[in-house]
Protein backbone atom coordinates (compact mmCIF):
# COMPACT_ATOMS: atom_id res chain seq x y z
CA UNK A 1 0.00 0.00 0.00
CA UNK A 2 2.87 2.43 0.93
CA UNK A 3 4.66 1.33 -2.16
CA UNK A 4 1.68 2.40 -4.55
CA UNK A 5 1.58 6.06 -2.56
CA UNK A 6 5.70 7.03 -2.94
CA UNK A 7 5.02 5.18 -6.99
CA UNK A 8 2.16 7.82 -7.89
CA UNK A 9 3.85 10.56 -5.58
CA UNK A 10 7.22 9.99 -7.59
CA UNK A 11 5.30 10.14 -11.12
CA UNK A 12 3.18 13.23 -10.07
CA UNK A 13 6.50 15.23 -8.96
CA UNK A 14 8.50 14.39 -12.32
CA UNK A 15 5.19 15.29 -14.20
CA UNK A 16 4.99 18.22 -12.55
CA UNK A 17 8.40 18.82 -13.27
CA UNK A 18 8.72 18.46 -17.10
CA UNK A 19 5.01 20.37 -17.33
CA UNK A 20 6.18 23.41 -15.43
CA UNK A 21 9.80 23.24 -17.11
CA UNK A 22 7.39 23.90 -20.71
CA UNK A 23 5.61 26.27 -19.34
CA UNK A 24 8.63 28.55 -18.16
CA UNK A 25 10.83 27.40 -20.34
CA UNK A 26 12.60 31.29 -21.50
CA UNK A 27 12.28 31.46 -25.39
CA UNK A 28 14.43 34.11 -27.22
CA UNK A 29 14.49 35.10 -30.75
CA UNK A 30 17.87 35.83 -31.85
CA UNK A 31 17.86 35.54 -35.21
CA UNK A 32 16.16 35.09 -38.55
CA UNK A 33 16.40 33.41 -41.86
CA UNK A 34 16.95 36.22 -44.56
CA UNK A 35 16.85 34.85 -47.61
CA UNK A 36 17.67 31.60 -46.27
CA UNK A 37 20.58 32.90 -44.74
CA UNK A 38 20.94 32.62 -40.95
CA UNK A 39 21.35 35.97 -39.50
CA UNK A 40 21.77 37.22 -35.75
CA UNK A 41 19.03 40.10 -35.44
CA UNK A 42 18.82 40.27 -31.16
CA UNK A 43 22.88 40.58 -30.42
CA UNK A 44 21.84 41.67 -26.66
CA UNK A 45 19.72 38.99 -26.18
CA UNK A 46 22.57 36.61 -28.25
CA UNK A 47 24.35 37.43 -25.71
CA UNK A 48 22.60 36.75 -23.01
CA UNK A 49 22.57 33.11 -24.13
CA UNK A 50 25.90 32.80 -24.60
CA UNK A 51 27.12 34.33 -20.98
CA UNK A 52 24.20 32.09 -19.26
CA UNK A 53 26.52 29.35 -17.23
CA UNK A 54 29.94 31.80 -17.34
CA UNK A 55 31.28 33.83 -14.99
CA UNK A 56 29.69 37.46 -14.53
CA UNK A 57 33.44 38.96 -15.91
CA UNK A 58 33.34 36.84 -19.62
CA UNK A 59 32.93 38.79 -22.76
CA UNK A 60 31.30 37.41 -25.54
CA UNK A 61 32.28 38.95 -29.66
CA UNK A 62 31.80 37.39 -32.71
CA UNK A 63 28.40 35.87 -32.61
CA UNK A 64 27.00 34.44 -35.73
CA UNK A 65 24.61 31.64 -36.69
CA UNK A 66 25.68 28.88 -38.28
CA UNK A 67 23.80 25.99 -39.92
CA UNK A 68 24.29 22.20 -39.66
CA UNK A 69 23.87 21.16 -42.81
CA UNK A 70 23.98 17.05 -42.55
CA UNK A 71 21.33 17.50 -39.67
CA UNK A 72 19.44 20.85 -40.49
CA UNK A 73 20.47 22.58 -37.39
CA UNK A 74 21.41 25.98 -36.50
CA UNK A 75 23.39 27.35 -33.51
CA UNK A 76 24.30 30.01 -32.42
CA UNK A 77 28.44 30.45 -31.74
CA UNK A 78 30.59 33.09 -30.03
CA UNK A 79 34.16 33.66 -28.67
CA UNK A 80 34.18 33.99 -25.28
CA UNK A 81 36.64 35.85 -23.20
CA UNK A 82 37.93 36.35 -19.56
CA UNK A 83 36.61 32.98 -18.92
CA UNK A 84 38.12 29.76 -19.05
CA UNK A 85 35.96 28.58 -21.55
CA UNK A 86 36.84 30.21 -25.10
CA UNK A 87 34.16 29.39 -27.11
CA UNK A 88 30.51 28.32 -26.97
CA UNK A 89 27.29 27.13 -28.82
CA UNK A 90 24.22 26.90 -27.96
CA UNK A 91 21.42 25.08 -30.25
CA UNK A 92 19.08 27.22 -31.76
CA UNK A 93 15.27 26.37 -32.81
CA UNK A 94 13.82 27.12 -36.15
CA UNK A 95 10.41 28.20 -36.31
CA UNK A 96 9.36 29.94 -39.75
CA UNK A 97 11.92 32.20 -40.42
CA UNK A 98 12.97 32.93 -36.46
CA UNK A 99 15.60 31.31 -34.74
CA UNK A 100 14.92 30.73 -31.23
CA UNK A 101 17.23 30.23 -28.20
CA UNK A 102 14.75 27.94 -25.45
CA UNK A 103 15.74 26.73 -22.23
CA UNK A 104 15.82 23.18 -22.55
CA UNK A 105 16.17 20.88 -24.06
CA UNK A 106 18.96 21.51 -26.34
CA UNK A 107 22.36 21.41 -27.00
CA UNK A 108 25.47 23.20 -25.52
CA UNK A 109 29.19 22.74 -26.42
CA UNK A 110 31.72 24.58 -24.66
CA UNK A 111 35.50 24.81 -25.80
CA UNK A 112 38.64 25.10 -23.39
CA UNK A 113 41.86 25.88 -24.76
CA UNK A 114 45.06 25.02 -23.49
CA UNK A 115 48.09 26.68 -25.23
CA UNK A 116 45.55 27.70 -28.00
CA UNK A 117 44.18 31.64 -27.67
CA UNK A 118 41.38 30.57 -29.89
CA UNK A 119 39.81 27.63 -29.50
CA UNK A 120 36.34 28.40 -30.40
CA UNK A 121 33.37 26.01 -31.80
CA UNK A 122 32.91 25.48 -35.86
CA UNK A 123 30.39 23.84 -37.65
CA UNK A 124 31.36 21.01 -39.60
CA UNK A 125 29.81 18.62 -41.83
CA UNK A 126 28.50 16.06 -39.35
CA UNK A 127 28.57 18.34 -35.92
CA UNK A 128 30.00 20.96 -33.75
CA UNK A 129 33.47 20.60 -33.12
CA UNK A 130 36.05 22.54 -31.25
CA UNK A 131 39.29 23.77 -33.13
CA UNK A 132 42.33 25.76 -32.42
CA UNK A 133 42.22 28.67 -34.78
CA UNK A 134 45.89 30.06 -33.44
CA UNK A 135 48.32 30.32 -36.29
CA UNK A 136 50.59 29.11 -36.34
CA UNK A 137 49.97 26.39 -33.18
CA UNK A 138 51.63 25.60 -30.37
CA UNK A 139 53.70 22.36 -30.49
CA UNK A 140 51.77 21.17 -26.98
CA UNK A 141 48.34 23.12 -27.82
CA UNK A 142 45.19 21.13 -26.85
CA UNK A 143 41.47 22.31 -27.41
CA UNK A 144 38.70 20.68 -25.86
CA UNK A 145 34.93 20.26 -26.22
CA UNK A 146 32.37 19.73 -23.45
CA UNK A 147 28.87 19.12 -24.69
CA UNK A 148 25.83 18.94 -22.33
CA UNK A 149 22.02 18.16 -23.28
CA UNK A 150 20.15 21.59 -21.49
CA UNK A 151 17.22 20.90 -19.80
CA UNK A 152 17.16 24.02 -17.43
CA UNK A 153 15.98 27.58 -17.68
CA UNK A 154 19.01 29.97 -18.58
């Protein structure tokens, strides 16, 4: 008898959970398809996005919107500095012509450089990877990639 109680408790509290992680779930439009090219139109709101998870001092420049093409795709990508992490991502969602940031779920790669003053995230043929755009490199350079499945509010 106790076991049915704490089994419907435990599915009506993770119910509860994903329904009120829709509901305010923030959604952000920072960008649009012009002419079927991706385009950032919000950069303040862009930005937002990409500081959400960094410390208060990182700096975000460069952002753009780039496009997936093997999986259809777009994400939105800028350096990051004053942080340890150099470069980020964060999965964008089309909707018509607008390209929305949500909440959750999506994905976020994050790029740490080691002996590499660039190591920001490109879109390649089959996914996001990190690279090491210094030039010329470091003998002992290293750039790595952290990607995390979002499921939160930013």
């Amino acid at each position: 008898m106790k076991n049915n109680y704490f089994l419907k408790a435990g599915i009506g509290f993770i119910l509860a959970c994903l329904i009120s992680t829709g509901v305010f779930a923030q959604v952000v439009v920072v960008g649009s398809l012009i002419k079927g090219k991706p385009t950032v139109t919000n950069l303040a709101d862009a930005t937002r996005v990409l500081k959400a998870g960094l410390s208060d001092a990182a700096t975000v420049s460069g952002v753009y919107i780039d496009l997936e093409p093997e999986t259809g795709k777009y994400f939105l990508i800028g350096r990051i500095g004053n942080d340890p992490v150099s470069g980020k991502a964060v999965e964008l969602q089309a909707e018509g012509s607008s390209l929305k940031a949500v909440g959750g779920p999506g994905i976020e790669v994050t790029c740490h450089g080691s002996n590499c003053a660039a190591c920001i995230p490109v879109v390649t043929k089959w996914k996001v990877r990190c690279v090491c755009e210094d030039n010329p490199k470091q003998p002992d350079y290293q750039c790595d990639m952290t990607s995390k499945v979002v499921i939160t509010l930013w």
